[in-house]
PDB file of N, CA and C in Angstrom:
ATOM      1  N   UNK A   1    -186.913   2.052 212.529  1.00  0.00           N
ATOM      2  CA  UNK A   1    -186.066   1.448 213.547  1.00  0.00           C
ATOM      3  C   UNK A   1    -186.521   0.018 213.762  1.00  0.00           C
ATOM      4  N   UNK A   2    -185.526  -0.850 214.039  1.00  0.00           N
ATOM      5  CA  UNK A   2    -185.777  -1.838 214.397  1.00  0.00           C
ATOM      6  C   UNK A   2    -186.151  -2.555 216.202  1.00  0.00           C
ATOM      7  N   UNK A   3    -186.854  -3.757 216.216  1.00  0.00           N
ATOM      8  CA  UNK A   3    -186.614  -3.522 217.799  1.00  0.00           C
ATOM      9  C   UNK A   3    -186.647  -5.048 218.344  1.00  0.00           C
ATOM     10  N   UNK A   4    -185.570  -6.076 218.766  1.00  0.00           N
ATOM     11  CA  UNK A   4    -185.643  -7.462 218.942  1.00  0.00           C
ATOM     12  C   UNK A   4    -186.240  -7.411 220.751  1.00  0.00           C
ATOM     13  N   UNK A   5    -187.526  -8.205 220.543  1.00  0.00           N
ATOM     14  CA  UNK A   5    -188.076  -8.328 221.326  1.00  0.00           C
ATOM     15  C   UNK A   5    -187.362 -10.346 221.491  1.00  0.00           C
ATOM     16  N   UNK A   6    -186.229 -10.714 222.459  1.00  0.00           N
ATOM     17  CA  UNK A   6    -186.295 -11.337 223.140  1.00  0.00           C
ATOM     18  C   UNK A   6    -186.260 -12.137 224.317  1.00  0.00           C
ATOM     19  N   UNK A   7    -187.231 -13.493 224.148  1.00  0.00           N
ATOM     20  CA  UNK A   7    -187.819 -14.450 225.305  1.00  0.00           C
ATOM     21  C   UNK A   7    -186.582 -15.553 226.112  1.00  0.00           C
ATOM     22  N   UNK A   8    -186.883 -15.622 226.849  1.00  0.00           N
ATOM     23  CA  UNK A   8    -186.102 -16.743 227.769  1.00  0.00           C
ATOM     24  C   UNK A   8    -187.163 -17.522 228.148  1.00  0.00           C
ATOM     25  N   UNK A   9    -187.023 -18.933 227.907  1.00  0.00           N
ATOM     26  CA  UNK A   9    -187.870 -19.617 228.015  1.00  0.00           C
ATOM     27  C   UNK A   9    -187.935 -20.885 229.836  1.00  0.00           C
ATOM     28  N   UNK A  10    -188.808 -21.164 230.329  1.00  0.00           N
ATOM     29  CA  UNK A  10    -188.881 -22.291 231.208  1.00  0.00           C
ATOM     30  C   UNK A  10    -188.030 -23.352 230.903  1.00  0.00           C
ATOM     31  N   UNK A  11    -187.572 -24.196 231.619  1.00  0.00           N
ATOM     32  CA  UNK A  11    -187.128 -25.698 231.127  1.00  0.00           C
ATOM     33  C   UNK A  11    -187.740 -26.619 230.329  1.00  0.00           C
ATOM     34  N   UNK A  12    -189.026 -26.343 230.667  1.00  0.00           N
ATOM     35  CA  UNK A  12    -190.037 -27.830 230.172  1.00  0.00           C
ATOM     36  C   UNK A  12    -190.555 -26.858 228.939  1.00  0.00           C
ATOM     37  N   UNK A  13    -190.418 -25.828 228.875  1.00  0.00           N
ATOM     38  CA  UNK A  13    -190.837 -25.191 227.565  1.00  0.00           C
ATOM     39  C   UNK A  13    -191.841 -26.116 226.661  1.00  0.00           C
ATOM     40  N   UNK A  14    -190.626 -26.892 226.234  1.00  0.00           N
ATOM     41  CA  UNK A  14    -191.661 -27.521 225.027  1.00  0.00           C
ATOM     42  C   UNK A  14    -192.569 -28.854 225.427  1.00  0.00           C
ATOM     43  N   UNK A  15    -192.416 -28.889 226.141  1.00  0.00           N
ATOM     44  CA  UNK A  15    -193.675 -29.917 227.123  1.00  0.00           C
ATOM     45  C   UNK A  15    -195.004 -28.510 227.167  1.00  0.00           C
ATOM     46  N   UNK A  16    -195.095 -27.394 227.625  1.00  0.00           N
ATOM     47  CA  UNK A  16    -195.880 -26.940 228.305  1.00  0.00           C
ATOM     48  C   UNK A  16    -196.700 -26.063 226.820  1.00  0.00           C
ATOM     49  N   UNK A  17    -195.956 -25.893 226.017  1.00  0.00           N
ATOM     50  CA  UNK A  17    -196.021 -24.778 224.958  1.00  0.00           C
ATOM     51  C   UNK A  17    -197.552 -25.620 223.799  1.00  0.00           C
ATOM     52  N   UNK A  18    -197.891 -26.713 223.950  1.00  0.00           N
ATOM     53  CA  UNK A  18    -198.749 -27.269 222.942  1.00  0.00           C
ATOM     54  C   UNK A  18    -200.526 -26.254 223.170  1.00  0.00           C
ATOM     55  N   UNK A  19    -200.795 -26.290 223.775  1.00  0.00           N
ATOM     56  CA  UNK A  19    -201.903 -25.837 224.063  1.00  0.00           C
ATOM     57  C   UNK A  19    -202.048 -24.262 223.797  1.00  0.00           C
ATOM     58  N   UNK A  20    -201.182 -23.371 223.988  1.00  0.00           N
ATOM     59  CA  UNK A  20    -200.808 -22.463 223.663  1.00  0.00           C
ATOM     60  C   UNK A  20    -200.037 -21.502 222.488  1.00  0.00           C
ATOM     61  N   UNK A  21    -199.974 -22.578 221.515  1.00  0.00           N
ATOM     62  CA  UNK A  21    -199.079 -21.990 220.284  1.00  0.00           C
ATOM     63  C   UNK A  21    -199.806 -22.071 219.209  1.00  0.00           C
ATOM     64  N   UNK A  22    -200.677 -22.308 219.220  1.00  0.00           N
ATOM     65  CA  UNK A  22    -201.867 -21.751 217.928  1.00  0.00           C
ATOM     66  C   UNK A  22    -202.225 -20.351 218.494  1.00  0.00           C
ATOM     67  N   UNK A  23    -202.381 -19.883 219.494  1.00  0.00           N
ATOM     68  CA  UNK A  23    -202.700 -18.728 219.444  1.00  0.00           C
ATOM     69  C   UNK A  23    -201.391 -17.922 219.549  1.00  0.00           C
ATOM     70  N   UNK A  24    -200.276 -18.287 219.905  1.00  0.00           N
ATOM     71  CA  UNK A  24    -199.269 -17.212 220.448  1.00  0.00           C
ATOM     72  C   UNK A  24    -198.835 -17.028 218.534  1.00  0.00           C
ATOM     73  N   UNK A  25    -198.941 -18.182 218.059  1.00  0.00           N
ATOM     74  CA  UNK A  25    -198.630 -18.082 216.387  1.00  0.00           C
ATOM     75  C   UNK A  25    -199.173 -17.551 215.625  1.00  0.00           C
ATOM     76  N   UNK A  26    -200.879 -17.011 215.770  1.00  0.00           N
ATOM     77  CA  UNK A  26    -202.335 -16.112 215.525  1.00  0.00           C
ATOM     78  C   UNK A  26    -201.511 -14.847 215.719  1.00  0.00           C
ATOM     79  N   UNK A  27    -200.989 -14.724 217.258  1.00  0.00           N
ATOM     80  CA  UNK A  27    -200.679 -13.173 217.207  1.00  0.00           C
ATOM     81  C   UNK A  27    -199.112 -12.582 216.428  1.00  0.00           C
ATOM     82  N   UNK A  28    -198.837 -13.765 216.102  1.00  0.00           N
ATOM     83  CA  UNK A  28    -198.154 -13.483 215.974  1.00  0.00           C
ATOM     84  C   UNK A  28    -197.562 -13.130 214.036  1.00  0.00           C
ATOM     85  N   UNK A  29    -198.666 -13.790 213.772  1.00  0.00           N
ATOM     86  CA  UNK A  29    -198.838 -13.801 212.134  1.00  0.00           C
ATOM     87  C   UNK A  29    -200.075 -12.165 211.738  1.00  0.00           C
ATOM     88  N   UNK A  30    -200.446 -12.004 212.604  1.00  0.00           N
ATOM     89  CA  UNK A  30    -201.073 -10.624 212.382  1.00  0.00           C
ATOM     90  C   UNK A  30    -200.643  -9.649 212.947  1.00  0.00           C
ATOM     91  N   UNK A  31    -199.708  -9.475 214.038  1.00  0.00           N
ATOM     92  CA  UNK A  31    -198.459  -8.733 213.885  1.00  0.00           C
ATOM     93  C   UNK A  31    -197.904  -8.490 212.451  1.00  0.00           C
ATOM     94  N   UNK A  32    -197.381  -9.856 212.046  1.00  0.00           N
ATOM     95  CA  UNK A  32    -197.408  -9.630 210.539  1.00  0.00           C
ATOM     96  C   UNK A  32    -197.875  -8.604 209.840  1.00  0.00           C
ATOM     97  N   UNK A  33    -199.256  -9.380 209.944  1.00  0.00           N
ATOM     98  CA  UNK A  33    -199.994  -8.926 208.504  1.00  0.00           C
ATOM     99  C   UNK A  33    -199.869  -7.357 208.829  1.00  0.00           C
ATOM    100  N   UNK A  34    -199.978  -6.829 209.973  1.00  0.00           N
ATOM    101  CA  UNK A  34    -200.129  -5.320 210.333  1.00  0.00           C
ATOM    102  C   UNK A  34    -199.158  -4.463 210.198  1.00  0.00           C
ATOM    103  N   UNK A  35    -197.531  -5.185 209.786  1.00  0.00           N
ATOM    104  CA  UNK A  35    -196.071  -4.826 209.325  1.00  0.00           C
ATOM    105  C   UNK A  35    -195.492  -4.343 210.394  1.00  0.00           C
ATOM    106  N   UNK A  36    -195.414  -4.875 211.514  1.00  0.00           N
ATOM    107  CA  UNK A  36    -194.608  -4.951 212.784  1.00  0.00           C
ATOM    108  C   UNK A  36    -193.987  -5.654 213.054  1.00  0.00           C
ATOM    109  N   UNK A  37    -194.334  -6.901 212.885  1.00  0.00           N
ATOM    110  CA  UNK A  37    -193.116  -7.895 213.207  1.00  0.00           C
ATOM    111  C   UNK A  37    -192.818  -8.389 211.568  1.00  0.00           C
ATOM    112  N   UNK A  38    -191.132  -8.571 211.766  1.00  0.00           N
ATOM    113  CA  UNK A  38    -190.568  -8.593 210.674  1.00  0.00           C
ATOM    114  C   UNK A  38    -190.440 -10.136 209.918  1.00  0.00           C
ATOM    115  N   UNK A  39    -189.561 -10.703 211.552  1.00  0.00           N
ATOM    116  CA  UNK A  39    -189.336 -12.270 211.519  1.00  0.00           C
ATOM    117  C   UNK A  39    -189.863 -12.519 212.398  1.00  0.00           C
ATOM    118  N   UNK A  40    -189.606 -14.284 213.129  1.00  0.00           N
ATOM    119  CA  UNK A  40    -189.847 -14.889 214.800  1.00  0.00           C
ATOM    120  C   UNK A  40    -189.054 -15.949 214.590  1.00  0.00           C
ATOM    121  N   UNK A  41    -188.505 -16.273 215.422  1.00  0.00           N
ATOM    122  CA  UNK A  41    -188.570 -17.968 215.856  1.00  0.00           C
ATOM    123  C   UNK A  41    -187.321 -18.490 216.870  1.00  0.00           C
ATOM    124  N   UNK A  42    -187.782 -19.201 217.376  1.00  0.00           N
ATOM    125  CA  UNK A  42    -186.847 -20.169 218.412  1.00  0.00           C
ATOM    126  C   UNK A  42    -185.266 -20.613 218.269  1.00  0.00           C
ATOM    127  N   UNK A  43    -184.816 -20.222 219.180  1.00  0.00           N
ATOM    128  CA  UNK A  43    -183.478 -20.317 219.090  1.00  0.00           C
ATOM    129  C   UNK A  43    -182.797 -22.212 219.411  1.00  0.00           C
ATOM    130  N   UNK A  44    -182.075 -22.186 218.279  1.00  0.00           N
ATOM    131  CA  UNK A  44    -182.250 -24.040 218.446  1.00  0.00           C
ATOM    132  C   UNK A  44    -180.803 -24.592 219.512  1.00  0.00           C
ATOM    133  N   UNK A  45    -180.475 -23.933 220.203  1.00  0.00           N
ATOM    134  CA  UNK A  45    -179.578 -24.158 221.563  1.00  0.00           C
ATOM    135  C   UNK A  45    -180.358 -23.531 222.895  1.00  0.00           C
ATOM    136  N   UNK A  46    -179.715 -24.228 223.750  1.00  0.00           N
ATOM    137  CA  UNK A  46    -179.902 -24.026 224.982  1.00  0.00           C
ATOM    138  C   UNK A  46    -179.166 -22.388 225.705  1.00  0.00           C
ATOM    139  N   UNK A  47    -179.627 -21.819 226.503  1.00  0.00           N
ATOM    140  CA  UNK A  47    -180.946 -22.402 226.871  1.00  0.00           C
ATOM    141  C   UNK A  47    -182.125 -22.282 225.714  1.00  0.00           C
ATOM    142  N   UNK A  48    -183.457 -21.987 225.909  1.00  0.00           N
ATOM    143  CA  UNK A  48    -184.023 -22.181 225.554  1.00  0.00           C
ATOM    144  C   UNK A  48    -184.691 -20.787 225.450  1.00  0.00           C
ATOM    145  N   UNK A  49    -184.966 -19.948 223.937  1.00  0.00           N
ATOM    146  CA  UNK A  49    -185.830 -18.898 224.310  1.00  0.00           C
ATOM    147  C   UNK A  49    -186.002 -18.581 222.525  1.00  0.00           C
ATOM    148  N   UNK A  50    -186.401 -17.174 222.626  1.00  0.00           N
ATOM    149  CA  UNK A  50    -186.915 -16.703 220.808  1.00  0.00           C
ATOM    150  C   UNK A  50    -186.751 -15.656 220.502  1.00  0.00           C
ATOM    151  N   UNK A  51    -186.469 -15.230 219.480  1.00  0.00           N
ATOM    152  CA  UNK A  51    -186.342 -13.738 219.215  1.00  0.00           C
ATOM    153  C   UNK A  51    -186.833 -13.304 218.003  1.00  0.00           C
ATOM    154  N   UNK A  52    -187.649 -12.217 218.391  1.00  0.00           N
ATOM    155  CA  UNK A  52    -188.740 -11.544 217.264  1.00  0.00           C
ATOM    156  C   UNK A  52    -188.498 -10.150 217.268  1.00  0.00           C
ATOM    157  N   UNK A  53    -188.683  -9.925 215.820  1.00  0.00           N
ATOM    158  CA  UNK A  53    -188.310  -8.830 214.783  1.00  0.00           C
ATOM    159  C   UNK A  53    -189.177  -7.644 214.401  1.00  0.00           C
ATOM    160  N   UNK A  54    -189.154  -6.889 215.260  1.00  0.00           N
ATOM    161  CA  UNK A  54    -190.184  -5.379 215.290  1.00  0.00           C
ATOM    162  C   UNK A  54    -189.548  -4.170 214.749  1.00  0.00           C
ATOM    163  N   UNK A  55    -190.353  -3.815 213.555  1.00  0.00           N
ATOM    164  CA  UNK A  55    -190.195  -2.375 212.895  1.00  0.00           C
ATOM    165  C   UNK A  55    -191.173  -1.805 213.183  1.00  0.00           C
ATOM    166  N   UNK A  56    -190.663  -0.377 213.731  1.00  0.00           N
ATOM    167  CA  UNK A  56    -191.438   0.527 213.869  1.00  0.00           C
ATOM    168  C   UNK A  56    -190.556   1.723 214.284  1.00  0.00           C
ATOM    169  N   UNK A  57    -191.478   3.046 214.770  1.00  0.00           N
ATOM    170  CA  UNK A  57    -190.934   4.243 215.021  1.00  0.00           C
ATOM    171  C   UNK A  57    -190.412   4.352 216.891  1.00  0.00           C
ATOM    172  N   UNK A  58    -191.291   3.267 217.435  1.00  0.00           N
ATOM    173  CA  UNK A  58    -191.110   3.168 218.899  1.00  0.00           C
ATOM    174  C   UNK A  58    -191.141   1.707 219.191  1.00  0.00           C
ATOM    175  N   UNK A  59    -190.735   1.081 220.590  1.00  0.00           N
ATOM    176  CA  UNK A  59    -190.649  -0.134 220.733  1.00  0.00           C
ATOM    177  C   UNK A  59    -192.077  -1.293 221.277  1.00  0.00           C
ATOM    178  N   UNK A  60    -193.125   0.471 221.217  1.00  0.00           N
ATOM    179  CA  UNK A  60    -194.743  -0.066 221.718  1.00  0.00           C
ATOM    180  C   UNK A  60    -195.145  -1.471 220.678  1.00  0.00           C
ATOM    181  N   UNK A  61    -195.319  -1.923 219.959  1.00  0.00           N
ATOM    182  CA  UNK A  61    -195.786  -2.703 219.225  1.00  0.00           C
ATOM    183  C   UNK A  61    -195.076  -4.372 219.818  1.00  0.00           C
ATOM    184  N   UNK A  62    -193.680  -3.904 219.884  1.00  0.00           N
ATOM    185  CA  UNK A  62    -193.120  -5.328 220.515  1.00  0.00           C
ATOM    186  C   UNK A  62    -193.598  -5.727 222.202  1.00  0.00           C
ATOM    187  N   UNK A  63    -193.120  -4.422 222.929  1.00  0.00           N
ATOM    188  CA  UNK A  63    -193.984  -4.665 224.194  1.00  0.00           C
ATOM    189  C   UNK A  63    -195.224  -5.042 224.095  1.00  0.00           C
ATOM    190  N   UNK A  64    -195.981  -4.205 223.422  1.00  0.00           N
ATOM    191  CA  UNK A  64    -197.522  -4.944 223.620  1.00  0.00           C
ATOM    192  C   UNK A  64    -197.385  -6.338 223.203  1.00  0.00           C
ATOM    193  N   UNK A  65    -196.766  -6.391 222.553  1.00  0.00           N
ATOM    194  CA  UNK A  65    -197.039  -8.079 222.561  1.00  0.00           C
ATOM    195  C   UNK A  65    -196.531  -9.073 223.015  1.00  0.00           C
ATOM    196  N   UNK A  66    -195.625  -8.481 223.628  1.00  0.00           N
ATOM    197  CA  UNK A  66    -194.945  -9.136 225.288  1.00  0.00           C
ATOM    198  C   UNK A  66    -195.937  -9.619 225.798  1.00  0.00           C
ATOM    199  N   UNK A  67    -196.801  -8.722 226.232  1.00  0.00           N
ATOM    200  CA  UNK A  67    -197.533  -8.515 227.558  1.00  0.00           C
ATOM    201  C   UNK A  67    -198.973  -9.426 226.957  1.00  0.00           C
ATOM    202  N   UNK A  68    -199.361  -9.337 225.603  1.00  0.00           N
ATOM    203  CA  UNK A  68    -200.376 -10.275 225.766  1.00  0.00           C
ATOM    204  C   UNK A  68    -200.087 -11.591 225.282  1.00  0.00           C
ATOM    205  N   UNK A  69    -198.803 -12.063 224.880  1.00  0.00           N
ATOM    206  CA  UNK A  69    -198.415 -13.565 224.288  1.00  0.00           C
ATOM    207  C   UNK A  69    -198.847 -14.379 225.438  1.00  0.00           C
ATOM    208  N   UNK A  70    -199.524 -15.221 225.339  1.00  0.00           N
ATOM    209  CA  UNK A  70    -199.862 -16.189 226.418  1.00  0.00           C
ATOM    210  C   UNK A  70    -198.620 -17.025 226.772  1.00  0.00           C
ATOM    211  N   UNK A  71    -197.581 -17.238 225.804  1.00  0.00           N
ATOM    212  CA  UNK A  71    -196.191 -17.603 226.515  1.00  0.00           C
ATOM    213  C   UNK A  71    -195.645 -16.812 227.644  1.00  0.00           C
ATOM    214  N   UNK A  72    -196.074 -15.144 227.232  1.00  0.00           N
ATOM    215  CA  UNK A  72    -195.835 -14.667 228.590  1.00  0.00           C
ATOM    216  C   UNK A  72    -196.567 -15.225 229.785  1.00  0.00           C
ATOM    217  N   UNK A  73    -197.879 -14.647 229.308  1.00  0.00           N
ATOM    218  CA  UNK A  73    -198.889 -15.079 230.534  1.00  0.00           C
ATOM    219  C   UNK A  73    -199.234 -15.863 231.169  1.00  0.00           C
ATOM    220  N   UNK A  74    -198.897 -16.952 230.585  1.00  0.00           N
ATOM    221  CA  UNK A  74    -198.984 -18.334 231.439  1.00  0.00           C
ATOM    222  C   UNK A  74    -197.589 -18.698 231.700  1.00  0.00           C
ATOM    223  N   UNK A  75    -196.819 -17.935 232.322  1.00  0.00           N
ATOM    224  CA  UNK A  75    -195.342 -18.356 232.819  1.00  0.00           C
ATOM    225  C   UNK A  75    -194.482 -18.909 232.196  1.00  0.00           C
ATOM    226  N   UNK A  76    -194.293 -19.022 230.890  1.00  0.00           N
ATOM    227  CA  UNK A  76    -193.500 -20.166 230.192  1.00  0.00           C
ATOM    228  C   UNK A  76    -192.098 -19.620 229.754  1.00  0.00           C
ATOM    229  N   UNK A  77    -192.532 -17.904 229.674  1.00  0.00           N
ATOM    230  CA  UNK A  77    -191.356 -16.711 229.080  1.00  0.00           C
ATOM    231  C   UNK A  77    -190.809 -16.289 231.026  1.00  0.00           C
ATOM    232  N   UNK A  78    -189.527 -16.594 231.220  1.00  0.00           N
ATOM    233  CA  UNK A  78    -189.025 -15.925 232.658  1.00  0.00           C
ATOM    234  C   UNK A  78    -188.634 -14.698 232.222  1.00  0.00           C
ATOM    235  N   UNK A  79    -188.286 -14.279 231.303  1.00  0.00           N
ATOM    236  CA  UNK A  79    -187.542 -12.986 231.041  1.00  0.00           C
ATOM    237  C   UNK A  79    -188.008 -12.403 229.756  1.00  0.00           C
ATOM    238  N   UNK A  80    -188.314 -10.813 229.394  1.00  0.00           N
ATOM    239  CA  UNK A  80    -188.343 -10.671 228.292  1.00  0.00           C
ATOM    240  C   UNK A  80    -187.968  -9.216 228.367  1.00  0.00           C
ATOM    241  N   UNK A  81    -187.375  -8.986 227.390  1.00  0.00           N
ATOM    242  CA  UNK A  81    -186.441  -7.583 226.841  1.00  0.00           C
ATOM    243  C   UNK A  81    -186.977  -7.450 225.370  1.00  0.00           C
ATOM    244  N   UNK A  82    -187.175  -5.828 225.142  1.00  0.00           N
ATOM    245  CA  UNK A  82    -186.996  -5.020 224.436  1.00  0.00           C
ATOM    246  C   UNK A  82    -185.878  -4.256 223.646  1.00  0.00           C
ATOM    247  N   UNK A  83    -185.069  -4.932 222.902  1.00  0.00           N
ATOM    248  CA  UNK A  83    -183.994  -3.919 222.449  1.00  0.00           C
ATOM    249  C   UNK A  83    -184.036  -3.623 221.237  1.00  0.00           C
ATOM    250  N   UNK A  84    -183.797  -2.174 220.958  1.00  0.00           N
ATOM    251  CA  UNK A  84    -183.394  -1.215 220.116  1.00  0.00           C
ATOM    252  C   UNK A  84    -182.369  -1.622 218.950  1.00  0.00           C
ATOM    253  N   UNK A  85    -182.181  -2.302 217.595  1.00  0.00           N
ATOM    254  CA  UNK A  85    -181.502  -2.687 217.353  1.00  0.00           C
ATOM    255  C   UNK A  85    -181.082  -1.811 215.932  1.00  0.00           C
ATOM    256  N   UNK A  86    -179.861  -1.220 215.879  1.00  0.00           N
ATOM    257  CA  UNK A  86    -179.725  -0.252 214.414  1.00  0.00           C
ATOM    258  C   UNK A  86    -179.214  -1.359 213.183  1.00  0.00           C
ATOM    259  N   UNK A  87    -180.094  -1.363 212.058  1.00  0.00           N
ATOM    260  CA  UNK A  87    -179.706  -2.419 211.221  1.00  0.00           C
ATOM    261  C   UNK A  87    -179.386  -1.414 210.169  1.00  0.00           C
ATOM    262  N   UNK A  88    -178.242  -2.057 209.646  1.00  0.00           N
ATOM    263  CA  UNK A  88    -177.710  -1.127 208.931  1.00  0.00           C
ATOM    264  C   UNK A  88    -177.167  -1.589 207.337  1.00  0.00           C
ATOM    265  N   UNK A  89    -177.401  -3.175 207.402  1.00  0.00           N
ATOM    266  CA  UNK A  89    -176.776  -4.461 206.280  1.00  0.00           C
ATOM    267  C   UNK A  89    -177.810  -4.916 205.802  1.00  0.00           C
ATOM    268  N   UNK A  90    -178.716  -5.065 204.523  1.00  0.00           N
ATOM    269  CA  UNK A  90    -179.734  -6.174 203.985  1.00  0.00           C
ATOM    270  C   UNK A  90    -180.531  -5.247 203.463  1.00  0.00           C
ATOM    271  N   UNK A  91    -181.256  -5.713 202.576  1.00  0.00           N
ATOM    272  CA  UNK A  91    -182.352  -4.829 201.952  1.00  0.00           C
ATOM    273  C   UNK A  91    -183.756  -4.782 202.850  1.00  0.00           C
ATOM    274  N   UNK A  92    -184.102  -4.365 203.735  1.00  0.00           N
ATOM    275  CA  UNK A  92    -184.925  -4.178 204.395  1.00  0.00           C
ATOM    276  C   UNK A  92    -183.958  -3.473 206.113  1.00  0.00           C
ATOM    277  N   UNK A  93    -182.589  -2.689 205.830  1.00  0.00           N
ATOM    278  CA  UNK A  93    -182.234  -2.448 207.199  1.00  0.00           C
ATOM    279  C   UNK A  93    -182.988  -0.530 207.106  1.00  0.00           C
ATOM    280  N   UNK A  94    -182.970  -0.662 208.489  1.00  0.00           N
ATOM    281  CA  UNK A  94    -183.702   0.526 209.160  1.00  0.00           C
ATOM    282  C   UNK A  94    -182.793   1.187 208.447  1.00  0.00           C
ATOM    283  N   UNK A  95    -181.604   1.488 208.432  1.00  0.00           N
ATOM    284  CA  UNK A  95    -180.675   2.853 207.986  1.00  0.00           C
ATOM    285  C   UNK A  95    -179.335   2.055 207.313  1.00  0.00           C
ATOM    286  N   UNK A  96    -179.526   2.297 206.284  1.00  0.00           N
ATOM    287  CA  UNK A  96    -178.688   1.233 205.538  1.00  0.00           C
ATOM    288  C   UNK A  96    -177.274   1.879 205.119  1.00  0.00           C
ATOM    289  N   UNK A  97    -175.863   1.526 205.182  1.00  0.00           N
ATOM    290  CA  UNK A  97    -175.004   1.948 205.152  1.00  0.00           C
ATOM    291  C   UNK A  97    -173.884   1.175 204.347  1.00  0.00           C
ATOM    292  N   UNK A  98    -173.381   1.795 203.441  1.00  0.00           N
ATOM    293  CA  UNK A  98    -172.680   1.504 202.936  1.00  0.00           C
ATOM    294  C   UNK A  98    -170.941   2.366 202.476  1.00  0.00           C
ATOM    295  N   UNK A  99    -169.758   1.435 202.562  1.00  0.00           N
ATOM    296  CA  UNK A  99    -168.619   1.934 202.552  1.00  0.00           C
ATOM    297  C   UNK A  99    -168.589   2.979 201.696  1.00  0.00           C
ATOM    298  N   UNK A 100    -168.299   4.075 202.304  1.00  0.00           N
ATOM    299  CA  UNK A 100    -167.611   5.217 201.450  1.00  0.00           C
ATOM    300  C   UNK A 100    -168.842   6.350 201.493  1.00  0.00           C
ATOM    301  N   UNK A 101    -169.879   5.558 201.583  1.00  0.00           N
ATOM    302  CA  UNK A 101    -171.190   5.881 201.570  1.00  0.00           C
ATOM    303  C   UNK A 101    -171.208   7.396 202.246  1.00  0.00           C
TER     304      UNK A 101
END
């Protein structure tokens, strides 16, 4: 299953985000390496926020890393959601479907 963990970001976002994105990018590349997160990255319109790409059997792996991204923790994320997403198109979808199929 798939699971899009996304962020809504502050206004000043990218004013505030320098000090903090070597590590939120650390956790976020060994997520990786550990085969949980799929993709990441920043959405290039307003407002301002990101959405990252979690496989797994439950949505624990994306939450946890809600909760320790220092974008969360240092206020920079106002909102963040967990959703459940059924992929069903691309060579890597959770349950892949095809016409006639």
């Amino acid at each position: 299953m798939h699971y899009l963990l996304v962020y809504e970001f502050v206004a000043d976002f990218m004013e505030r985000r320098a000090p903090l994105r070597a590590t939120h990018l650390s956790m976020a590349w060994a997520a990786h390496d550990r085969g949980e997160l799929v993709l990441a990255g920043a959405f290039t319109d307003a407002p301002a926020g990101s959405a990252l790409l979690f496989k797994g059997d439950t949505p624990e792996a994306a939450e946890r890393f809600a909760r320790a991204d220092p974008y969360v923790t240092a206020g920079l994320v106002t909102r963040w959601q967990v959703r459940p997403w059924t992929t069903v198109v691309g060579a890597t979808a959770a349950q892949p479907m095809r016409p006639g199929a």
